[in-house]
Protein backbone atom coordinates (compact mmCIF):
# COMPACT_ATOMS: atom_id res chain seq x y z
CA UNK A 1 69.11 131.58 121.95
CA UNK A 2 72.79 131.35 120.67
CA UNK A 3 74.21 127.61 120.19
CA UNK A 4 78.14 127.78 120.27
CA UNK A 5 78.31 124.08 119.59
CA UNK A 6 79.91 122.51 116.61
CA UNK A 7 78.25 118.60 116.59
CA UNK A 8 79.81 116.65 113.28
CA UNK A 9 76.89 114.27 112.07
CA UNK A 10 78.37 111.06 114.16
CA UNK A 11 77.46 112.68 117.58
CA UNK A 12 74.25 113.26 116.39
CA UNK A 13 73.87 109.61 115.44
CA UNK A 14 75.26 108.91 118.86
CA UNK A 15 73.08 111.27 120.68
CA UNK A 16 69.50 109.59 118.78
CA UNK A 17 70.83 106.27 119.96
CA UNK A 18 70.86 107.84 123.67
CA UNK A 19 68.20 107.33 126.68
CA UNK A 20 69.37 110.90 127.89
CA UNK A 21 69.70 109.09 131.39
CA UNK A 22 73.06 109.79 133.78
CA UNK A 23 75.52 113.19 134.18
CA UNK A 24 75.14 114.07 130.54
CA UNK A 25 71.45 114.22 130.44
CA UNK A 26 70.78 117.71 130.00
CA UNK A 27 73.78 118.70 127.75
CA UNK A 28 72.72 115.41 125.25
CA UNK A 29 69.11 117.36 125.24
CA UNK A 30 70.58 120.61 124.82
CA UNK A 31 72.98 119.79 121.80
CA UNK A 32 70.09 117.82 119.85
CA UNK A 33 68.28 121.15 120.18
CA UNK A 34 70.52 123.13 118.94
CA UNK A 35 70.82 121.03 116.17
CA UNK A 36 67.03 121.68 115.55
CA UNK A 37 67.61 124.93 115.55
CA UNK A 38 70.40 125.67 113.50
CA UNK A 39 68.80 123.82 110.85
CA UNK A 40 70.32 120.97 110.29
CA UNK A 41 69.86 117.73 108.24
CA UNK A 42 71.81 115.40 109.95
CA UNK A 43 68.16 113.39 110.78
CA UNK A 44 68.20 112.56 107.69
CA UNK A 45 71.55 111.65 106.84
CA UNK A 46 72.09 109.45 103.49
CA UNK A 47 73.03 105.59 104.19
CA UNK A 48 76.24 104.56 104.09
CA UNK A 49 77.87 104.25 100.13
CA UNK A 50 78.43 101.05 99.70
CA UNK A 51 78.12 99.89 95.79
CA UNK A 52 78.29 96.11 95.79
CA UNK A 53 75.89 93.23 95.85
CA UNK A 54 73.46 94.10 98.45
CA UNK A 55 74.80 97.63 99.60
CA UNK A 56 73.65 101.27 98.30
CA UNK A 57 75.17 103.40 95.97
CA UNK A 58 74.74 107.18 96.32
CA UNK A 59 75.14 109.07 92.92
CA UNK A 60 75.45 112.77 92.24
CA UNK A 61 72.86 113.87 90.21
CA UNK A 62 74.60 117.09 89.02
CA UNK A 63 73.31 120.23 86.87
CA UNK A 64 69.67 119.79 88.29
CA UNK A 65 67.28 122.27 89.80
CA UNK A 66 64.91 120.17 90.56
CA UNK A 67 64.83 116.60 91.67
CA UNK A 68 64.88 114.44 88.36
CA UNK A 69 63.40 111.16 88.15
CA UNK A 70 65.90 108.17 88.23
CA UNK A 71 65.27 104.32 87.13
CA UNK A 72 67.12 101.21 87.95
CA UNK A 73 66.66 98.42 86.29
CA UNK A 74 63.37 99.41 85.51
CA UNK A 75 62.67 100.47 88.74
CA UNK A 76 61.87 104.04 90.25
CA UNK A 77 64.79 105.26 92.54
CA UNK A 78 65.21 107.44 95.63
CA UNK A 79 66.14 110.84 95.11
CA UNK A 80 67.24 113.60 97.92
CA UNK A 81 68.74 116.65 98.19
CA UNK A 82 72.09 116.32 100.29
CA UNK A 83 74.05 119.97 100.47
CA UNK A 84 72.34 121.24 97.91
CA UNK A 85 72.55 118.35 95.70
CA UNK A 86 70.44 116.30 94.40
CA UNK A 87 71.16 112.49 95.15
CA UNK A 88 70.26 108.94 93.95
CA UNK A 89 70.12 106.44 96.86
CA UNK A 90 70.24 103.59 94.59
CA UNK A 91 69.47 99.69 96.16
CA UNK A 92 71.97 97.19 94.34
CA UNK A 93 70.34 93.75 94.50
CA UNK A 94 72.52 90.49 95.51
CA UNK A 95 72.17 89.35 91.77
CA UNK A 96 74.22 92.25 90.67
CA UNK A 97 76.95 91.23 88.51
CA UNK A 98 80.64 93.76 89.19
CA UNK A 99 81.12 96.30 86.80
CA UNK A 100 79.52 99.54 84.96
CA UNK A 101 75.81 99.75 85.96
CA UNK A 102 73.37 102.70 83.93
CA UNK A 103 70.68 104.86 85.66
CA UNK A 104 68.32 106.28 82.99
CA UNK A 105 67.78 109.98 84.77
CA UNK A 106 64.68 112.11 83.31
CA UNK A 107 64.91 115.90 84.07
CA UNK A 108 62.09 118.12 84.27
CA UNK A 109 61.26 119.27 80.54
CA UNK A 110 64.64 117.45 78.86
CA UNK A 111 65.91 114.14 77.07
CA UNK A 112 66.16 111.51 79.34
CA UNK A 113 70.11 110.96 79.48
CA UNK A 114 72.11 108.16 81.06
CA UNK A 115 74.56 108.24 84.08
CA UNK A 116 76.82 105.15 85.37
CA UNK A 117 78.41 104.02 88.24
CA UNK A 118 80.79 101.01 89.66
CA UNK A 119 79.48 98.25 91.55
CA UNK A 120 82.68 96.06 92.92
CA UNK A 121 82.47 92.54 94.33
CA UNK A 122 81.78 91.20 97.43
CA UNK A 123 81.90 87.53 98.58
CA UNK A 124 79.35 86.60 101.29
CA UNK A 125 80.09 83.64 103.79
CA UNK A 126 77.84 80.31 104.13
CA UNK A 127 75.11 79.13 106.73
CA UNK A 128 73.99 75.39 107.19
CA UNK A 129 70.72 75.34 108.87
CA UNK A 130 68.88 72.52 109.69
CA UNK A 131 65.03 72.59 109.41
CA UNK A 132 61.76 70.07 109.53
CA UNK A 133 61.77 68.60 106.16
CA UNK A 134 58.36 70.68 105.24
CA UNK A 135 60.22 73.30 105.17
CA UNK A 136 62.27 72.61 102.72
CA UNK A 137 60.24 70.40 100.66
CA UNK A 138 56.88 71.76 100.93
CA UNK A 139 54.09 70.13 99.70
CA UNK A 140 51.64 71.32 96.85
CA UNK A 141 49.26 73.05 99.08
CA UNK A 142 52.18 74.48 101.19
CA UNK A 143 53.62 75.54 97.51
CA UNK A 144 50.10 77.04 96.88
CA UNK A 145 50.02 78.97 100.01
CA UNK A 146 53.96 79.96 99.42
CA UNK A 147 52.61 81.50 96.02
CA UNK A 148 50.07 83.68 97.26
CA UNK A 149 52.69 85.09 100.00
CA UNK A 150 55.20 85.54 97.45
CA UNK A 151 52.45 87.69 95.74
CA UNK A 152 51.93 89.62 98.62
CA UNK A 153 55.98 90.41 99.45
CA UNK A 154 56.38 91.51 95.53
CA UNK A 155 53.66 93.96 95.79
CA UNK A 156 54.73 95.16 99.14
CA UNK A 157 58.36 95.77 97.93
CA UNK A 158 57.29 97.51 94.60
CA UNK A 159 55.71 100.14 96.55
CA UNK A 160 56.82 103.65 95.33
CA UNK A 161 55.23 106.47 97.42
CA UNK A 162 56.56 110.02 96.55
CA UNK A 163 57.62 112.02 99.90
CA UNK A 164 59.70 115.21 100.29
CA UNK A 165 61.77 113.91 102.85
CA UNK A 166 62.32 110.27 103.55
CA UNK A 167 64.13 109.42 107.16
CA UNK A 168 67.21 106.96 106.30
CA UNK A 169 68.69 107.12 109.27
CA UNK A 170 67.27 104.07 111.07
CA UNK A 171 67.01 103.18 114.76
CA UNK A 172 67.05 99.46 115.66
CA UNK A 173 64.04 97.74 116.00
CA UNK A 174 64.93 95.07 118.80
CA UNK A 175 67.11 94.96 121.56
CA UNK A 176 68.59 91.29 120.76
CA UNK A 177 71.95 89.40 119.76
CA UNK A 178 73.23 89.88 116.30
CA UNK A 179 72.61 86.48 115.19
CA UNK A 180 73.14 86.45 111.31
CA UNK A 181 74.16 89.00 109.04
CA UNK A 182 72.89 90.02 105.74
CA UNK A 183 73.90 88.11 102.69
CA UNK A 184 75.02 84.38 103.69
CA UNK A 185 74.29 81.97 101.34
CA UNK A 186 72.07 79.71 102.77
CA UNK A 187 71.82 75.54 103.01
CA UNK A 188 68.82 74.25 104.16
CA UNK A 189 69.40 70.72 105.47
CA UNK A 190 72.05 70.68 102.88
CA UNK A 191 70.11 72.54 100.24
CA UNK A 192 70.53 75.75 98.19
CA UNK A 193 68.17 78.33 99.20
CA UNK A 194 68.22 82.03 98.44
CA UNK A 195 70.98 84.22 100.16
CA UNK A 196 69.82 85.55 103.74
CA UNK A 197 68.35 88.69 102.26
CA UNK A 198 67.94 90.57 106.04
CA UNK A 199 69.81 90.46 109.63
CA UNK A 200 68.84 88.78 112.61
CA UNK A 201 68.44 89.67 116.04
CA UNK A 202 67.73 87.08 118.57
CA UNK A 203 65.77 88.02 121.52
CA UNK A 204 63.11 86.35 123.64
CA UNK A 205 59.91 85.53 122.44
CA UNK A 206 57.81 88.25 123.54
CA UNK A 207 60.26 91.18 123.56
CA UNK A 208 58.78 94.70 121.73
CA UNK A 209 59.70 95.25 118.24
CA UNK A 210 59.57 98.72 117.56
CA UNK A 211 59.37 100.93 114.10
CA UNK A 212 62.88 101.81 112.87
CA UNK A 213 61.65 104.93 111.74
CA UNK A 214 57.80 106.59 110.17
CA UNK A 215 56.34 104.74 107.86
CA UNK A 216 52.79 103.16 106.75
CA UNK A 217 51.99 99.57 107.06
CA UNK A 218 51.29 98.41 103.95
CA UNK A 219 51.29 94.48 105.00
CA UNK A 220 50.74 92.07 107.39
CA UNK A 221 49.82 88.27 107.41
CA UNK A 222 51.21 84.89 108.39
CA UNK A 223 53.46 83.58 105.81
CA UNK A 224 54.69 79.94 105.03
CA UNK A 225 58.25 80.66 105.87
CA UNK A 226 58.40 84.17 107.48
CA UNK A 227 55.19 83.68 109.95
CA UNK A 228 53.71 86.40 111.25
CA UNK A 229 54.92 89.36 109.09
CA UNK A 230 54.56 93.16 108.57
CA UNK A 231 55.75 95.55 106.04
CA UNK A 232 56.29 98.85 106.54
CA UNK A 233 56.41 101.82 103.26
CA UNK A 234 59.06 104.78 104.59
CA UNK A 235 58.54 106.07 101.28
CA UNK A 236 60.32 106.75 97.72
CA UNK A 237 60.32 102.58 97.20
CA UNK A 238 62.38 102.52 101.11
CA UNK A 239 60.27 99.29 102.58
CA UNK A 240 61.11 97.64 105.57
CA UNK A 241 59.86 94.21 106.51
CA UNK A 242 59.52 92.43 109.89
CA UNK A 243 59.25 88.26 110.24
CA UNK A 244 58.53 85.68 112.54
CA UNK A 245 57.00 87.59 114.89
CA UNK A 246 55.03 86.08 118.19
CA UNK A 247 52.12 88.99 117.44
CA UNK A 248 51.61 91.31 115.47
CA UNK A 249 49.85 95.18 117.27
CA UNK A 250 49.69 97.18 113.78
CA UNK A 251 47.22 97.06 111.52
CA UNK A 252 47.52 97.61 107.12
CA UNK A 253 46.71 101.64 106.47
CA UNK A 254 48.29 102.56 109.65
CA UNK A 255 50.41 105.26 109.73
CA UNK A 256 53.29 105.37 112.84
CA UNK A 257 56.20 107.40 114.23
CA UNK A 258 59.87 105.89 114.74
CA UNK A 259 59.84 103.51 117.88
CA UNK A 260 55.68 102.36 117.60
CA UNK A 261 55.82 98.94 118.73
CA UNK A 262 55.00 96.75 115.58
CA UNK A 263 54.88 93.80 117.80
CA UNK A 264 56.62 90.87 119.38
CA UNK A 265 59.39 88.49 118.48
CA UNK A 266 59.00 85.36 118.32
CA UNK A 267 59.73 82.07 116.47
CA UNK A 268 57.00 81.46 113.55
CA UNK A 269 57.05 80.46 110.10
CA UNK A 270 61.17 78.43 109.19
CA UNK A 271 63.11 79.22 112.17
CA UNK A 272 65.33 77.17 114.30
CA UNK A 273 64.77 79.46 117.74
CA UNK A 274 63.36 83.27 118.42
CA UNK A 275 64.58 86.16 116.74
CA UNK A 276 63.57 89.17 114.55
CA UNK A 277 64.20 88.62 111.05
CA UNK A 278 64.93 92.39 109.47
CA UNK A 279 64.73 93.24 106.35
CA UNK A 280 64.96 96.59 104.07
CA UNK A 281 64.39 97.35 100.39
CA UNK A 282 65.39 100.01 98.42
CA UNK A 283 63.66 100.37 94.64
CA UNK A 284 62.75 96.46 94.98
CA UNK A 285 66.25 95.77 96.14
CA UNK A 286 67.13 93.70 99.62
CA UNK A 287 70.11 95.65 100.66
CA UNK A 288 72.16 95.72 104.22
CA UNK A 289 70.07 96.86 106.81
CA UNK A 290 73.48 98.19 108.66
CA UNK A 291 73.89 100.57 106.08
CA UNK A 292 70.70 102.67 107.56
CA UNK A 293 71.99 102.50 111.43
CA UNK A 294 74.66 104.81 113.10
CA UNK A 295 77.83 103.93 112.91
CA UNK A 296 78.30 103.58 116.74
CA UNK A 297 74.94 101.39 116.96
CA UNK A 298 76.65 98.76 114.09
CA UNK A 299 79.84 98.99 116.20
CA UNK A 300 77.83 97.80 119.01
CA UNK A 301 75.96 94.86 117.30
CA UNK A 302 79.04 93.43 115.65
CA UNK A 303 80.09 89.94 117.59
């Protein structure tokens, strides 16, 4: 079977994002097989480069053979081989001051050596939320029980499970209403809390959340501010994490494809109404979650 069709890595995007319903059903179906067959990587293309507070930074890891391991800030980094290339996807965290920031690379039978790169500024806006005073002032056994989850979420997004390929291209998990975007810094009835380290997408309670992409649930509970909660491992330290949902249908150990249902949204744990709370981590860094969708999908969910 010959494939004269040239598809550039945004159709593809386009084409995983369709239902394959209408006039174009059976030349969508016949392109994304030819893309199967020729080979191609586009599945798993790299996020988008974006090196700021809460975005990813690819790096060239140049000279190497085989895929080196890479720390940041102490933590174990993805690597992937892009073109023939080996990459760094590299999580910035929000706390990330502007400037010159060091990876400390380790080759296979070498020195370790060191290898920079630029991480510019970016201002997020605010949010003023209003929530039942508990919530913001929680009392010591709330503060115990806030503990223990907090426990739980570090050891969830330290995770660090080595995997040949890891799928970064992500699908979105709910069909809702963009409701707040990653990064706002957050006033609780006129308090300081942490900056909004996920999206939101409001939807009615009960609507299916599905599984951006595979991955092994590594988590679940009901927490004091995100309520009923799972975490999902897509491996090399990519974690994805799921909040306030209505129920939860996955279970820890479970391993699922892209679109399982996780569950249903609804409005648990600090929330003012129903919506999926969406986060994703990369090396123990909460980073954009539109940075892993196609570019016509983000188009889409922008207000």
């Amino acid at each position: 079977m010959i494939c004269a069709i040239e598809t550039t890595h945004r159709e593809y995007d386009s084409l995983l994002q369709r239902r394959f319903v209408g006039a174009n059903r059976i030349r969508d179906i016949f392109l994304l097989l030819c893309l199967f067959l020729s080979g191609t990587n586009a599945a798993f293309a790299l996020p988008q480069h974006a090196a700021v507070p809460g975005g990813v930074a690819i790096v060239a890891l140049v000279g190497h053979n085989s895929a080196p391991q890479v720390y940041y800030l102490g933590k174990r980094v993805m690597v992937v081989q892009e073109g023939g290339q080996w990459q760094a996807v590299v999580g910035v965290p929000l706390s990330a001051k502007p400037g010159r920031h060091t990876l400390r690379v380790q080759p296979h039978g070498s020195k370790d050596r060191s290898l920079t790169f630029t991480v510019s500024a970016k201002r997020y806006e605010e949010q003023h939320l209003q929530v039942p005073p508990r919530m913001v002032n929680p009392s010591p056994e709330d503060q115990r029980r806030i503990a223990r989850d907090l426990k739980l979420g570090a050891e969830a997004y330290r995770t660090f499970q080595q995997a040949d390929t890891v799928t970064t291209r992500f699908i979105l998990p709910v069909e809702g209403r963009y409701s707040s975007p990653f990064g706002l810094r957050r006033f609780f009835n006129k308090e300081p809390r942490n900056p909004h380290s996920g999206i939101d997408l409001a939807a009615p309670t009960g609507t299916p959340i599905r599984a951006p992409a595979s991955g092994r649930v590594i988590a679940t509970g009901d927490l004091y501010y995100n309520g009923n909660t799972v975490f999902l491992d897509h491996g090399q330290g990519l974690v994805t994490m799921y909040c306030h949902l209505d129920s939860i249908a996955v279970k820890t150990g479970q391993v699922i494809e892209a679109g399982h249902t996780l569950g249903t949204v609804g409005a648990t744990g600090r929330v003012t109404g129903p919506h999926l709370h969406w986060s994703v981590s990369l090396n123990d860094a909460r980073v954009d979650p539109l940075l892993f969708l196609a570019p016509e999908t983000v188009a889409q969910l922008q207000p």
